[in-house]
Protein backbone atom coordinates (compact mmCIF):
# COMPACT_ATOMS: atom_id res chain seq x y z
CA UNK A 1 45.73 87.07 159.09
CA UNK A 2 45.33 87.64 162.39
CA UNK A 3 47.96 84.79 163.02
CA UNK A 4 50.45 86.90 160.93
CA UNK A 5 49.46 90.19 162.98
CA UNK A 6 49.85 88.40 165.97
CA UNK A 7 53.36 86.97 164.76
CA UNK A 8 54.73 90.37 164.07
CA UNK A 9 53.41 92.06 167.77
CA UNK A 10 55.43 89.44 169.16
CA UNK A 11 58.51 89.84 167.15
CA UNK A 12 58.54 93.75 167.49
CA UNK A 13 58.20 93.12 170.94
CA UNK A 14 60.75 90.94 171.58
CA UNK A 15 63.05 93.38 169.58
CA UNK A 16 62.65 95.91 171.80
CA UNK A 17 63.39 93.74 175.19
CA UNK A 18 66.47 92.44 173.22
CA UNK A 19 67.14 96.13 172.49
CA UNK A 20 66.61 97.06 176.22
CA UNK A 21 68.67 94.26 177.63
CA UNK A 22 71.52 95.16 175.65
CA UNK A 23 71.45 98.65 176.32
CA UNK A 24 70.40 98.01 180.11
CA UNK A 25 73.58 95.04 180.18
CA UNK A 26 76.10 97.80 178.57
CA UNK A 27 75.04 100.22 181.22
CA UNK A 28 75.57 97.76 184.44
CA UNK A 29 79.06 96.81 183.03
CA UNK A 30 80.15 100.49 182.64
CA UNK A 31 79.12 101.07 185.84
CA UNK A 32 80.69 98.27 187.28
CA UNK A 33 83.93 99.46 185.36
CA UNK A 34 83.83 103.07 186.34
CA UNK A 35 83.41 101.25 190.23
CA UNK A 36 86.16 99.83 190.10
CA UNK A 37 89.03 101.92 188.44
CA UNK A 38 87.48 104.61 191.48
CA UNK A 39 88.29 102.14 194.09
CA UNK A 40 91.44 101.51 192.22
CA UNK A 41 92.32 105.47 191.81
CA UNK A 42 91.92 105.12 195.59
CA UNK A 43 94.08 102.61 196.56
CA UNK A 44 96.81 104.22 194.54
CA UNK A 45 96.58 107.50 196.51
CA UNK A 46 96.39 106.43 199.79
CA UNK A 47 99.17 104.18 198.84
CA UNK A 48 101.36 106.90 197.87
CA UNK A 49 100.38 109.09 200.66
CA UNK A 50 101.75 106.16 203.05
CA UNK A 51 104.90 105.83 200.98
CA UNK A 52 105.44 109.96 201.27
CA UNK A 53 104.54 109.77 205.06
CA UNK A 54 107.04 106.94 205.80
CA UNK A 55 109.62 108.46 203.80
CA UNK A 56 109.41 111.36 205.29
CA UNK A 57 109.54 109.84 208.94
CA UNK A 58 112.19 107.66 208.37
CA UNK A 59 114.64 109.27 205.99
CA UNK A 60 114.13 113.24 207.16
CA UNK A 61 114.06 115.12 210.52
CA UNK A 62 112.30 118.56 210.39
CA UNK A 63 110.69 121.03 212.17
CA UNK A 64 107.24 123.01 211.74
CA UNK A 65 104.89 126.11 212.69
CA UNK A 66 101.83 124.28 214.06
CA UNK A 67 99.72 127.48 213.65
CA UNK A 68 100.95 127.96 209.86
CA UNK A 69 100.27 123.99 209.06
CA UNK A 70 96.94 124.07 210.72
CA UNK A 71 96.48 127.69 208.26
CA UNK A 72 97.50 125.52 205.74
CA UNK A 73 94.99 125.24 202.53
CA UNK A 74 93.76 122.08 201.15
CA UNK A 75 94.90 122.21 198.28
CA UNK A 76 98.92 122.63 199.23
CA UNK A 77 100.80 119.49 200.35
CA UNK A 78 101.37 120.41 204.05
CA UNK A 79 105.31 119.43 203.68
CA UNK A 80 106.10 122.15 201.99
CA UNK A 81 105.88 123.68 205.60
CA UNK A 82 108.14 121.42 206.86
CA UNK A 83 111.58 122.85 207.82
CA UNK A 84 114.21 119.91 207.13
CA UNK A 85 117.42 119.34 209.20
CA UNK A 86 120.01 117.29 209.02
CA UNK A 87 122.78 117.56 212.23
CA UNK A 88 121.10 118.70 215.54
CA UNK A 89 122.90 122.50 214.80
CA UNK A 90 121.00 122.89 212.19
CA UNK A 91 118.06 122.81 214.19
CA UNK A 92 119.38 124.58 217.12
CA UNK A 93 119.85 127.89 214.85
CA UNK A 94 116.87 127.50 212.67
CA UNK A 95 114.41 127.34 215.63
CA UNK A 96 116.82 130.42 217.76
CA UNK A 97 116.04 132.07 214.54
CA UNK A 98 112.33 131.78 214.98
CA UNK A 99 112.30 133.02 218.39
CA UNK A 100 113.29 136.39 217.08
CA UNK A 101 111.41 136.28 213.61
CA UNK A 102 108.16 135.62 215.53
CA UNK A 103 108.94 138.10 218.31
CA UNK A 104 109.22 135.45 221.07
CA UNK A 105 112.41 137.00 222.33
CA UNK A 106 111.32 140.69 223.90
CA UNK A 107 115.06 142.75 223.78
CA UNK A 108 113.46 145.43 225.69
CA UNK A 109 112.92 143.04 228.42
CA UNK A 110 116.15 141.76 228.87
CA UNK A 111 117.63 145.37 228.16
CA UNK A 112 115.51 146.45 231.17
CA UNK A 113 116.66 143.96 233.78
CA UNK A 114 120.37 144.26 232.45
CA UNK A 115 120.80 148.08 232.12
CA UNK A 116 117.64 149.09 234.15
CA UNK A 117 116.16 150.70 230.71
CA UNK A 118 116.07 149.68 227.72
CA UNK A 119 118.89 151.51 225.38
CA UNK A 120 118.02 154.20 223.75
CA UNK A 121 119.07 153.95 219.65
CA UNK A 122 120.56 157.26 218.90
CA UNK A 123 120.00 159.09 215.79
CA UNK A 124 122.69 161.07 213.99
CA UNK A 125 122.73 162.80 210.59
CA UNK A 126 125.46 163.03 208.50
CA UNK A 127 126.33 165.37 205.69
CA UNK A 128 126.10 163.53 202.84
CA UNK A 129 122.39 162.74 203.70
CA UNK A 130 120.08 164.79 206.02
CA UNK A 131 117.80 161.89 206.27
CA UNK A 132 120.19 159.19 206.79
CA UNK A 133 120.39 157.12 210.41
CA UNK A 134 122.32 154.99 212.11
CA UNK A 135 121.84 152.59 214.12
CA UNK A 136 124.37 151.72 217.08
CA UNK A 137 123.46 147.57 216.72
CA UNK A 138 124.77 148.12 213.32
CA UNK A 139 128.84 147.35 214.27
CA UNK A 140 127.58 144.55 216.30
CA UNK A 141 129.83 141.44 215.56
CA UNK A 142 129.24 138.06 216.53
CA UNK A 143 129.37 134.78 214.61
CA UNK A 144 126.26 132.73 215.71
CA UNK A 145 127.33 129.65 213.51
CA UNK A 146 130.50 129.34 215.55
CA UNK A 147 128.57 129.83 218.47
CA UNK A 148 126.09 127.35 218.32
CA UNK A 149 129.00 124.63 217.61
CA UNK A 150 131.06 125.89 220.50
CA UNK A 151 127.48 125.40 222.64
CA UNK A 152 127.49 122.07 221.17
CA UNK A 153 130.95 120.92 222.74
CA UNK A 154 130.11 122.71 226.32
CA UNK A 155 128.55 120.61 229.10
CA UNK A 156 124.93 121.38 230.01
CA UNK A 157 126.05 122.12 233.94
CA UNK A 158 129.58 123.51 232.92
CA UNK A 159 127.63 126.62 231.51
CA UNK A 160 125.22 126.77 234.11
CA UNK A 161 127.96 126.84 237.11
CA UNK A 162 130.28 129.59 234.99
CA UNK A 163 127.11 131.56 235.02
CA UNK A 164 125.83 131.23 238.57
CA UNK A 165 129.48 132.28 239.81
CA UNK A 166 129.40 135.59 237.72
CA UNK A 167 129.27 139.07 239.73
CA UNK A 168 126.00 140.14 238.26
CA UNK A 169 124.51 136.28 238.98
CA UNK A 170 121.33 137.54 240.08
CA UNK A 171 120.51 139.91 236.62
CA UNK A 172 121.25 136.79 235.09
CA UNK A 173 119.24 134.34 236.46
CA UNK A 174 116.55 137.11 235.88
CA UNK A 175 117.58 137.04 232.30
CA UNK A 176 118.10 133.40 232.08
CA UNK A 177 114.31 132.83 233.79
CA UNK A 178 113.24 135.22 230.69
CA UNK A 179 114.45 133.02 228.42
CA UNK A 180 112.94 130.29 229.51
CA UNK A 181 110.17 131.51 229.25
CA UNK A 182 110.21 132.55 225.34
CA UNK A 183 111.29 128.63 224.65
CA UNK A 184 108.59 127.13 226.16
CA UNK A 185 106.23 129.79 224.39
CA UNK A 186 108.43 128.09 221.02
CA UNK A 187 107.80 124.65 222.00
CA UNK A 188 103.83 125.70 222.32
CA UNK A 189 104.36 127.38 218.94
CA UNK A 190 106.59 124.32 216.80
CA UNK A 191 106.68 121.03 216.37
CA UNK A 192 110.13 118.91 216.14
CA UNK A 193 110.01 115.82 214.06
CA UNK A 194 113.22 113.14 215.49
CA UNK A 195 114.48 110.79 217.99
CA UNK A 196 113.51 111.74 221.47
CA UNK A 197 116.95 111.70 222.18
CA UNK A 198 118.05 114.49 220.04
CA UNK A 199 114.94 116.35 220.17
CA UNK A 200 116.06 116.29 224.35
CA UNK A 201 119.31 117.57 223.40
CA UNK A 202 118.14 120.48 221.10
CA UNK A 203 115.85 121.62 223.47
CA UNK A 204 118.44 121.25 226.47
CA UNK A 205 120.96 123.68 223.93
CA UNK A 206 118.35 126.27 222.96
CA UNK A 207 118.04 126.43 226.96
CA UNK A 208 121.90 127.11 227.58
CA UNK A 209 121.72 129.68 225.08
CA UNK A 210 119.96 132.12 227.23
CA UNK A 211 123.10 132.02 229.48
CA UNK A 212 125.24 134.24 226.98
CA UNK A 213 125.89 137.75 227.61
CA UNK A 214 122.93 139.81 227.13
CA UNK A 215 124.40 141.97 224.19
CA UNK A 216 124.33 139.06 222.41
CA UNK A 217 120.91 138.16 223.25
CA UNK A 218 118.83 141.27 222.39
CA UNK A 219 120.25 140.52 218.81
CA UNK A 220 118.58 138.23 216.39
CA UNK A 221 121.25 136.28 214.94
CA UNK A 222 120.31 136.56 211.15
């Protein structure tokens, strides 16, 4: 009797460590499974993060705000920030542009050195609308596309020397030292992804642009 008791503790009891050792061998390969597909997942993305990265590099030159990629959340891929170019041109307007947008370029400056004041905007109603204005930089005229490609063709000293040998030579320098002065507060402010070469030569163009007339420059070319 107590042989059979004894038979049947022992069987129960080995049940119930084969029981646990299946259950406990299940467990260890699931989490050896769920292990390895994270490593896995992992791989993949950093893999494909390398492949965007070098694609990027490689087949794409572009420009960025620093301050708006550093803003940038964490849950927005930061090239969507990125401003893409293709001929140096491109560029050269797109970061111009940005001078003015961001309010690098101060027009009442340069107004003040060249006129001694800045100009005053003069308001005039009309009869067809008592509230209506207009403003005297509204006629202004001047194709900045075709300027930027005639800067292009012109020699870096060529537009320096025409400059320097100009009556007003001094308000111009004065102007011209202004200018500088809001593209180095740019290049503190952007970023420009390409060759050194022609990331030299865009910056050397932005440069000569602050020897046009100064009507042109207290206008933002967009």
């Amino acid at each position: 009797m107590f042989e059979s008791v004894g038979n049947t503790i022992c069987t129960i009891v080995l049940g119930v460590a084969f029981i646990y050792l299946i259950i406990w061998t299940v467990k260890f390969v699931v989490y050896h499974m769920d292990k390895r597909q994270a490593r896995h997942n992992v791989a993949i993305r950093e893999k494909q993060k390398s492949i965007r990265q070098r694609t990027i590099a490689c087949a794409k030159n572009y420009w960025y705000n620093i301050r708006e990629v550093e803003d940038c959340p964490k849950d927005m891929p930061v090239e969507r920030l990125y401003h893409y170019f293709e001929t140096e041109q491109e560029c050269i307007k797109a970061l111009i542009i940005e001078m003015y947008d961001c309010a690098l370029v101060r027009t009442e400056e340069l107004e003040r050195i060249a006129y001694g004041e800045a100009k005053p905007v003069e308001f005039k109603q009309v009869t067809y609308d008592p509230y209506a204005v207009e403003d005297e930089y509204d006629d202004f005229d001047y194709d900045f596309d075709e300027a930027v490609e005639e800067l292009m063709l012109q020699d870096d000293e060529e537009i320096a020397a025409s400059a320097e040998e100009a009556d007003d030579a001094e308000i111009r320098a004065e102007i011209y030292d202004c200018w500088t002065e809001y593209v180095m507060q740019l290049y503190d402010m952007v970023s420009v992804n390409c060759n050194e070469e022609m990331k030299s030569h865009i910056r050397n163009k932005i440069m000569m642009y602050g020897h046009k007339d100064v009507e042109i420059l207290i206008h933002s070319p967009e």
